[in-house]
PDB file of N, CA and C in Angstrom:
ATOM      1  N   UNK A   1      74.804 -16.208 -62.865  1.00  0.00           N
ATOM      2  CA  UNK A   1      74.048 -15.135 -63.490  1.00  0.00           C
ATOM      3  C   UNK A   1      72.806 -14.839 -62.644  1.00  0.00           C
ATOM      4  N   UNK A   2      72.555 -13.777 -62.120  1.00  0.00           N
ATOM      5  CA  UNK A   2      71.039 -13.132 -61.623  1.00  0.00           C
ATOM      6  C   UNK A   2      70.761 -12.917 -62.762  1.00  0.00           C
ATOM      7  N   UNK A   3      69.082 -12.838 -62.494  1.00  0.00           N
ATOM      8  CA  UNK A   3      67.921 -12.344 -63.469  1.00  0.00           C
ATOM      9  C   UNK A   3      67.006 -11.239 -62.785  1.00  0.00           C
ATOM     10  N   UNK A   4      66.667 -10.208 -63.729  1.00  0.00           N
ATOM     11  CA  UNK A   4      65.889  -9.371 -63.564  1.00  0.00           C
ATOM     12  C   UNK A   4      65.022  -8.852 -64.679  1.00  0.00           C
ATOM     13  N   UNK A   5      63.891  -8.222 -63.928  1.00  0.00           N
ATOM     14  CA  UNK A   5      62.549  -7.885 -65.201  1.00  0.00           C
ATOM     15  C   UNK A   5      62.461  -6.418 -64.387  1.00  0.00           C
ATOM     16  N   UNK A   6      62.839  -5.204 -65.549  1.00  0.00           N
ATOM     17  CA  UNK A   6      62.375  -3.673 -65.319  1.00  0.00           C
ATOM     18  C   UNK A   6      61.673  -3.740 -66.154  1.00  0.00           C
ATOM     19  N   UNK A   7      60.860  -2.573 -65.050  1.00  0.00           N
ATOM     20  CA  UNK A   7      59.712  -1.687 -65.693  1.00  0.00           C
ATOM     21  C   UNK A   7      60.542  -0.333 -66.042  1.00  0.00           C
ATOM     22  N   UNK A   8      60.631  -0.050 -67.550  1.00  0.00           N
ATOM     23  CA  UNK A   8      60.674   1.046 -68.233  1.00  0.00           C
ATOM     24  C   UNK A   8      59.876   1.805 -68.428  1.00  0.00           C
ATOM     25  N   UNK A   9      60.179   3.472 -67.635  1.00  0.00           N
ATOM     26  CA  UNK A   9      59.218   4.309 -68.447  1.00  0.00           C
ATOM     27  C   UNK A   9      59.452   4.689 -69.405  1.00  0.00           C
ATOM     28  N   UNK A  10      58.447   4.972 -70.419  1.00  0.00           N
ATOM     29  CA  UNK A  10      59.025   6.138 -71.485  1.00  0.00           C
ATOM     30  C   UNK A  10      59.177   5.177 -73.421  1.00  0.00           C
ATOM     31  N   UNK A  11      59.124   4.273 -73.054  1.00  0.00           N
ATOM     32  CA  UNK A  11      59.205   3.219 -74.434  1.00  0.00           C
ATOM     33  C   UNK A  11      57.513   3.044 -74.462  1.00  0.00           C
ATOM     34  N   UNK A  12      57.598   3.472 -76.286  1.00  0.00           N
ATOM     35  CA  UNK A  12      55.936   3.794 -76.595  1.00  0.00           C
ATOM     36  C   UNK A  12      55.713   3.135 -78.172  1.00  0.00           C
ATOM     37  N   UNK A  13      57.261   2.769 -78.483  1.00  0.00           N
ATOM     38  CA  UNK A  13      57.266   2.181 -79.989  1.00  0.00           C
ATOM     39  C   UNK A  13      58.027   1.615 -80.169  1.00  0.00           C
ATOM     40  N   UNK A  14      58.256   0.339 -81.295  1.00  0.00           N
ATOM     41  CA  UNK A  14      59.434  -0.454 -81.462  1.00  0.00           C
ATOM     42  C   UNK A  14      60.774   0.051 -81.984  1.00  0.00           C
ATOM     43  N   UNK A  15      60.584   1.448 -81.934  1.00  0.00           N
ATOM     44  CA  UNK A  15      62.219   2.501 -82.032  1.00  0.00           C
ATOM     45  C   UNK A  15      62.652   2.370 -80.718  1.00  0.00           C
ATOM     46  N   UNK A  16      61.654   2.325 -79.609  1.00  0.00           N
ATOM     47  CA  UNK A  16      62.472   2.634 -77.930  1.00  0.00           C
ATOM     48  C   UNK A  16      62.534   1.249 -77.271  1.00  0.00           C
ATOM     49  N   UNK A  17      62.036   0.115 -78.334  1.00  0.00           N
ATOM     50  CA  UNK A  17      62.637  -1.022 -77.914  1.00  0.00           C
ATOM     51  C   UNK A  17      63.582  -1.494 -78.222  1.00  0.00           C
ATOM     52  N   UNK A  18      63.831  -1.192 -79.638  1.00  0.00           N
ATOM     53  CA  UNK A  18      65.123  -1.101 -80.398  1.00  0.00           C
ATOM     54  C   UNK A  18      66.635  -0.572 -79.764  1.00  0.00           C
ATOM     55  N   UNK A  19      66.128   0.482 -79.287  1.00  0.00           N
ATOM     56  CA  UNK A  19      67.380   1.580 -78.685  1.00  0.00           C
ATOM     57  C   UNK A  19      67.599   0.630 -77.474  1.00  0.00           C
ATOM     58  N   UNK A  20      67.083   0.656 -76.320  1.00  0.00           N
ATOM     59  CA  UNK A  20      67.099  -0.382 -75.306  1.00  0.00           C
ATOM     60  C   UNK A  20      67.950  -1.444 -75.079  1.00  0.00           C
ATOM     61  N   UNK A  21      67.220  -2.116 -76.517  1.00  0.00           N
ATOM     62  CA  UNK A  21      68.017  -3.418 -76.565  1.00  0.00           C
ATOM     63  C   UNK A  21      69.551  -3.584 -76.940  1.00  0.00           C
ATOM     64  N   UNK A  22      69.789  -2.404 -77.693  1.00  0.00           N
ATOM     65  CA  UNK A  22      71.349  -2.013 -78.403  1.00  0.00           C
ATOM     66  C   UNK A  22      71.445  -1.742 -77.299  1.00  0.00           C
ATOM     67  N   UNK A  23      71.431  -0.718 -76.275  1.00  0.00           N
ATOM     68  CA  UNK A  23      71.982  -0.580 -75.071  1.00  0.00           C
ATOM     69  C   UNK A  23      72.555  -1.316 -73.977  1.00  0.00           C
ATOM     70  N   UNK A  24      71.701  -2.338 -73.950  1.00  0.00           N
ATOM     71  CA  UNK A  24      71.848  -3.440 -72.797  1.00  0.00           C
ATOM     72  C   UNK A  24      72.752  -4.303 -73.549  1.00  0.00           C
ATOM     73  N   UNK A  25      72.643  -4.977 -74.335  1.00  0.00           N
ATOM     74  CA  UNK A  25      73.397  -5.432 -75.192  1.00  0.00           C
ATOM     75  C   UNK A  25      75.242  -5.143 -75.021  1.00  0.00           C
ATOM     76  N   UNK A  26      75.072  -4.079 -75.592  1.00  0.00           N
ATOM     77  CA  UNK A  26      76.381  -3.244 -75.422  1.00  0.00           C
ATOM     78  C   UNK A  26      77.199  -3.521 -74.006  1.00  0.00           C
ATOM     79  N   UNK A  27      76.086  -3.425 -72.551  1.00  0.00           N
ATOM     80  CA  UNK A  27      76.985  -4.122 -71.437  1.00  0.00           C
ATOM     81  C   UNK A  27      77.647  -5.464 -71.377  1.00  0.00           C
ATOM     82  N   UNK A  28      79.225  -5.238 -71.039  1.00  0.00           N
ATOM     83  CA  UNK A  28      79.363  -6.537 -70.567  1.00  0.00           C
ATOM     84  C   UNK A  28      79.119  -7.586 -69.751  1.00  0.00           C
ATOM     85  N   UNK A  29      78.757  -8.502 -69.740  1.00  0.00           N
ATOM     86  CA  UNK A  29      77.753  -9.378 -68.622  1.00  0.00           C
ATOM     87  C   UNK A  29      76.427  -9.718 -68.960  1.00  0.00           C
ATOM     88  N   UNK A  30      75.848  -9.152 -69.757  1.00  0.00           N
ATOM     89  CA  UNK A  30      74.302  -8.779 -69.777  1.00  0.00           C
ATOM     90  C   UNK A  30      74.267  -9.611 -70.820  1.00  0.00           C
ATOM     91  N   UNK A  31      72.738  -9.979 -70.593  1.00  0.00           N
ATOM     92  CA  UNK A  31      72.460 -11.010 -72.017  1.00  0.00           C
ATOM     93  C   UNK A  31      70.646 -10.468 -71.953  1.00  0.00           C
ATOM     94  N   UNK A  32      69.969 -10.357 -72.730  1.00  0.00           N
ATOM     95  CA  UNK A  32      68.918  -9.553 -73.000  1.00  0.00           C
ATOM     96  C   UNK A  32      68.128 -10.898 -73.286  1.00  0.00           C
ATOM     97  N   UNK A  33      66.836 -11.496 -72.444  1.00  0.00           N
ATOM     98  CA  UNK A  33      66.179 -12.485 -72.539  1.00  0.00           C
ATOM     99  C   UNK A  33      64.800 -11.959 -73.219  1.00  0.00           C
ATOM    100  N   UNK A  34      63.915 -11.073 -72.697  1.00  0.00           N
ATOM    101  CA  UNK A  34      63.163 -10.836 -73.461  1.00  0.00           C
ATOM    102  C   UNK A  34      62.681  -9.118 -73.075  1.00  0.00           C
ATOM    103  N   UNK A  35      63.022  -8.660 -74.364  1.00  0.00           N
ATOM    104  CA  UNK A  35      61.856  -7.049 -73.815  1.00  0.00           C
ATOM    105  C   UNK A  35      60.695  -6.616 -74.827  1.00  0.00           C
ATOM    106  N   UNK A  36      60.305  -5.742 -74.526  1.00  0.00           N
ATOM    107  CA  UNK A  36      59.055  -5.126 -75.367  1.00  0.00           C
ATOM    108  C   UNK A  36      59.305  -3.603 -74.783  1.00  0.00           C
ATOM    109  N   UNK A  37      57.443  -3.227 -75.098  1.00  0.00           N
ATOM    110  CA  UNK A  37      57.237  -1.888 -74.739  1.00  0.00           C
ATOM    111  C   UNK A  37      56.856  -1.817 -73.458  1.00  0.00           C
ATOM    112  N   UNK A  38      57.777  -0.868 -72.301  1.00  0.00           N
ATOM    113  CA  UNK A  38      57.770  -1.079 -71.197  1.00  0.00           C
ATOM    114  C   UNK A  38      58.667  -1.709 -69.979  1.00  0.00           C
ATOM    115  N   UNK A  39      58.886  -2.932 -70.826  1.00  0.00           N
ATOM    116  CA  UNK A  39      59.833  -3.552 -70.076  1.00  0.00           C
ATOM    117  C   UNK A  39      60.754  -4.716 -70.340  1.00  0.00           C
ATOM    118  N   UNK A  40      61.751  -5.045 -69.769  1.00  0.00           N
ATOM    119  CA  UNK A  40      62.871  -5.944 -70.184  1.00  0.00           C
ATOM    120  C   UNK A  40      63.449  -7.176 -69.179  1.00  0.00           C
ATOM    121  N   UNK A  41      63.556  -8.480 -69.533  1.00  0.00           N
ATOM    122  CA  UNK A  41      64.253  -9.334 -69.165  1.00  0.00           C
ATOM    123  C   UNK A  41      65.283  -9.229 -69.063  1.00  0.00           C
ATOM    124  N   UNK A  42      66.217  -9.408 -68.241  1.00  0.00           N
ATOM    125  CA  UNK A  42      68.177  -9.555 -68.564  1.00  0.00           C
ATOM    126  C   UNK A  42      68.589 -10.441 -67.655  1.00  0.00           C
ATOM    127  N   UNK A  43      69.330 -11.456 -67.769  1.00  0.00           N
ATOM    128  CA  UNK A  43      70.412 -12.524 -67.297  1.00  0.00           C
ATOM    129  C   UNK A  43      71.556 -11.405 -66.946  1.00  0.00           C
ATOM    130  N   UNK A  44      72.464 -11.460 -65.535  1.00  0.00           N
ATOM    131  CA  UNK A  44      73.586 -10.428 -65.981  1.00  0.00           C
ATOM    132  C   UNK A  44      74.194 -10.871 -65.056  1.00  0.00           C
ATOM    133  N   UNK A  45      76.114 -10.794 -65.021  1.00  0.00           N
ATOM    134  CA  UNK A  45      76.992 -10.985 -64.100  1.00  0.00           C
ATOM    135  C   UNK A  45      77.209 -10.262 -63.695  1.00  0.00           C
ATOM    136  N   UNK A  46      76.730 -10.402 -62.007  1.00  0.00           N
ATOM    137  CA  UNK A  46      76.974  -9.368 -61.112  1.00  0.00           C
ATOM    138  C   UNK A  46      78.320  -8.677 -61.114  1.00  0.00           C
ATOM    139  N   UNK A  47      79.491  -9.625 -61.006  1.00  0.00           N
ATOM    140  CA  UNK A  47      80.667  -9.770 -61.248  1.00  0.00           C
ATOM    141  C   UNK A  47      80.979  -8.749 -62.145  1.00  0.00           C
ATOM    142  N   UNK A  48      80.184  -8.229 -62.944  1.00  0.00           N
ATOM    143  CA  UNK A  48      80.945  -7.622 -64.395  1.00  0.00           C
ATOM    144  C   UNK A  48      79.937  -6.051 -64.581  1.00  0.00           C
ATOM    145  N   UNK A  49      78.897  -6.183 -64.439  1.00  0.00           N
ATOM    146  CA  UNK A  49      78.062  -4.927 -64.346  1.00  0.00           C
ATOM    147  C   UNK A  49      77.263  -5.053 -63.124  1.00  0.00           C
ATOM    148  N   UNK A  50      76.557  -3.773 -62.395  1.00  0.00           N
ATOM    149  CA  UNK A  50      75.711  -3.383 -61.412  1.00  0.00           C
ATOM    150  C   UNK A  50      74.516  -3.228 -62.182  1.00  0.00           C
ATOM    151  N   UNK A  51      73.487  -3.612 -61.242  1.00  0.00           N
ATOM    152  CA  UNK A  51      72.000  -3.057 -61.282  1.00  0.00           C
ATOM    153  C   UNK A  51      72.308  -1.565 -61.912  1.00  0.00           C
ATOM    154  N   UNK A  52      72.900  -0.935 -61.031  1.00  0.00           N
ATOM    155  CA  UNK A  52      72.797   0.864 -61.551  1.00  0.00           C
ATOM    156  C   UNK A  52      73.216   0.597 -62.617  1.00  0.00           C
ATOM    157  N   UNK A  53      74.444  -0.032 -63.196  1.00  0.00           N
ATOM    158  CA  UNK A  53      75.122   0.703 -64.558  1.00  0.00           C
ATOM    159  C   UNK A  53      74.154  -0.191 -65.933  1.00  0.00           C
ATOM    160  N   UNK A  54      73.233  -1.169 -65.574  1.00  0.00           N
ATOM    161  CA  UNK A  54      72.107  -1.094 -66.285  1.00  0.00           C
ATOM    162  C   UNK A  54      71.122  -0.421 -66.652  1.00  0.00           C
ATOM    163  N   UNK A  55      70.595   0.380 -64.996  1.00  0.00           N
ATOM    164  CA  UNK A  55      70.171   1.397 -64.976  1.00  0.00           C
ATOM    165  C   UNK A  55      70.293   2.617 -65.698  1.00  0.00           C
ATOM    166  N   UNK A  56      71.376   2.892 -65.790  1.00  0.00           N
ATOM    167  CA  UNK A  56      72.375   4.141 -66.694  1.00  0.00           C
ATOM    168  C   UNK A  56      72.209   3.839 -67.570  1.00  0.00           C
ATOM    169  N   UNK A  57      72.647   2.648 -68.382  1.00  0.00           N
ATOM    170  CA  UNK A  57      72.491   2.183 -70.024  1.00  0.00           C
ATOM    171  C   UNK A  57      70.851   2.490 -70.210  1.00  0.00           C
ATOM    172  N   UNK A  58      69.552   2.437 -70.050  1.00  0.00           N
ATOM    173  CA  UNK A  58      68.718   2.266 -70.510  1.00  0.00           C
ATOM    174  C   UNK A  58      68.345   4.206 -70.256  1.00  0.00           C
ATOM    175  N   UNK A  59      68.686   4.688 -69.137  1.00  0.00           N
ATOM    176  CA  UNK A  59      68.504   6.558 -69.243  1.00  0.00           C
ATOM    177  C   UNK A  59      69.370   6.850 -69.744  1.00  0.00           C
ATOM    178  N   UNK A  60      70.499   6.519 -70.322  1.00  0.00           N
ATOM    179  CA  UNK A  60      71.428   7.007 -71.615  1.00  0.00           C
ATOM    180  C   UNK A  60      70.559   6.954 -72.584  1.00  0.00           C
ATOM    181  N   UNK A  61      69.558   6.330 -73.355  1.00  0.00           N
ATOM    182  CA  UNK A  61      68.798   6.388 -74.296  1.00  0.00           C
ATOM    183  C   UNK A  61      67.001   7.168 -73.827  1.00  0.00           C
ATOM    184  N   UNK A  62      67.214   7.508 -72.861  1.00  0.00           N
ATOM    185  CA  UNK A  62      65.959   8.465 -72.640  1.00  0.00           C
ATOM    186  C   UNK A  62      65.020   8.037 -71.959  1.00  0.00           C
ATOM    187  N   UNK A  63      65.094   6.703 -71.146  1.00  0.00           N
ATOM    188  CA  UNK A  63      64.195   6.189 -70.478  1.00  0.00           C
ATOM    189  C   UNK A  63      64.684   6.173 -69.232  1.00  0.00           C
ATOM    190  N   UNK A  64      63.559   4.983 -68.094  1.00  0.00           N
ATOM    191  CA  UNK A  64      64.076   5.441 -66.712  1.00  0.00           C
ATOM    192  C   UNK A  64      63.363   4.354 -66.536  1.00  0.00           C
ATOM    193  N   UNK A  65      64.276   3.153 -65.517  1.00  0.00           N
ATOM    194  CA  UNK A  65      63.857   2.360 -64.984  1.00  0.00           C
ATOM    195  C   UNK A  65      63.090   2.294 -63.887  1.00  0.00           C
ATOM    196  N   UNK A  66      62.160   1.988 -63.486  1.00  0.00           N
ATOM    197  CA  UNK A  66      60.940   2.570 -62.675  1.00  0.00           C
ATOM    198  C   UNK A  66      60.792   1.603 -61.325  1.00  0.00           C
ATOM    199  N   UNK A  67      61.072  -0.171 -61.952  1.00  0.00           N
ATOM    200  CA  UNK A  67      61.306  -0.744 -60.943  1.00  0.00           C
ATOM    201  C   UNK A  67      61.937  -1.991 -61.095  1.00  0.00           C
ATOM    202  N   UNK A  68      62.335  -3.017 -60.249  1.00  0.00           N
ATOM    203  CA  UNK A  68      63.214  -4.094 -60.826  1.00  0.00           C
ATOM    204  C   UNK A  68      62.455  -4.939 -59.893  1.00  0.00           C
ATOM    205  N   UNK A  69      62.350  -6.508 -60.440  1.00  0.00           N
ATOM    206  CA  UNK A  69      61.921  -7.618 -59.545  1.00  0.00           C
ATOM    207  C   UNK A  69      62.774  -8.735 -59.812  1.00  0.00           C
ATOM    208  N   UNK A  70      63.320  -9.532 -58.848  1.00  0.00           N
ATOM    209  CA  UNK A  70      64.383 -10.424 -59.521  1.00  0.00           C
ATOM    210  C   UNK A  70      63.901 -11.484 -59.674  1.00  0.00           C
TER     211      UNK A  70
END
């Protein structure tokens, strides 16, 4: 499993942390360690999802990942 911490733009309340987290969630591979407002932890198998299609899951709900640090 890699680990990564994005910076989310666009999450301003615990509705767009909410949405987020159902999102990531929803990928297979992904396991959601810790998020808030702004930004998110995830454990994920490379093997099974990409950086991008995490990427995608979180601007499917209206946000935009801004930057990733592993």
């Amino acid at each position: 499993m890699d680990r990564i911490t994005m910076k989310i733009d666009g999450m301003s309340c615990g509705h767009c942390v909410s949405a987020v987290d159902k999102a990531l969630k929803k990928l297979d591979g992904v396991s959601v360690e810790n998020i808030g407002i702004g930004s998110a932890t995830i454990s994920y198998d490379p093997s099974a999802v990409s950086e991008q299609r995490i990427a995608e899951a979180v601007a499917d709900e209206g946000y935009s990942v801004v930057a990733t640090t592993h």
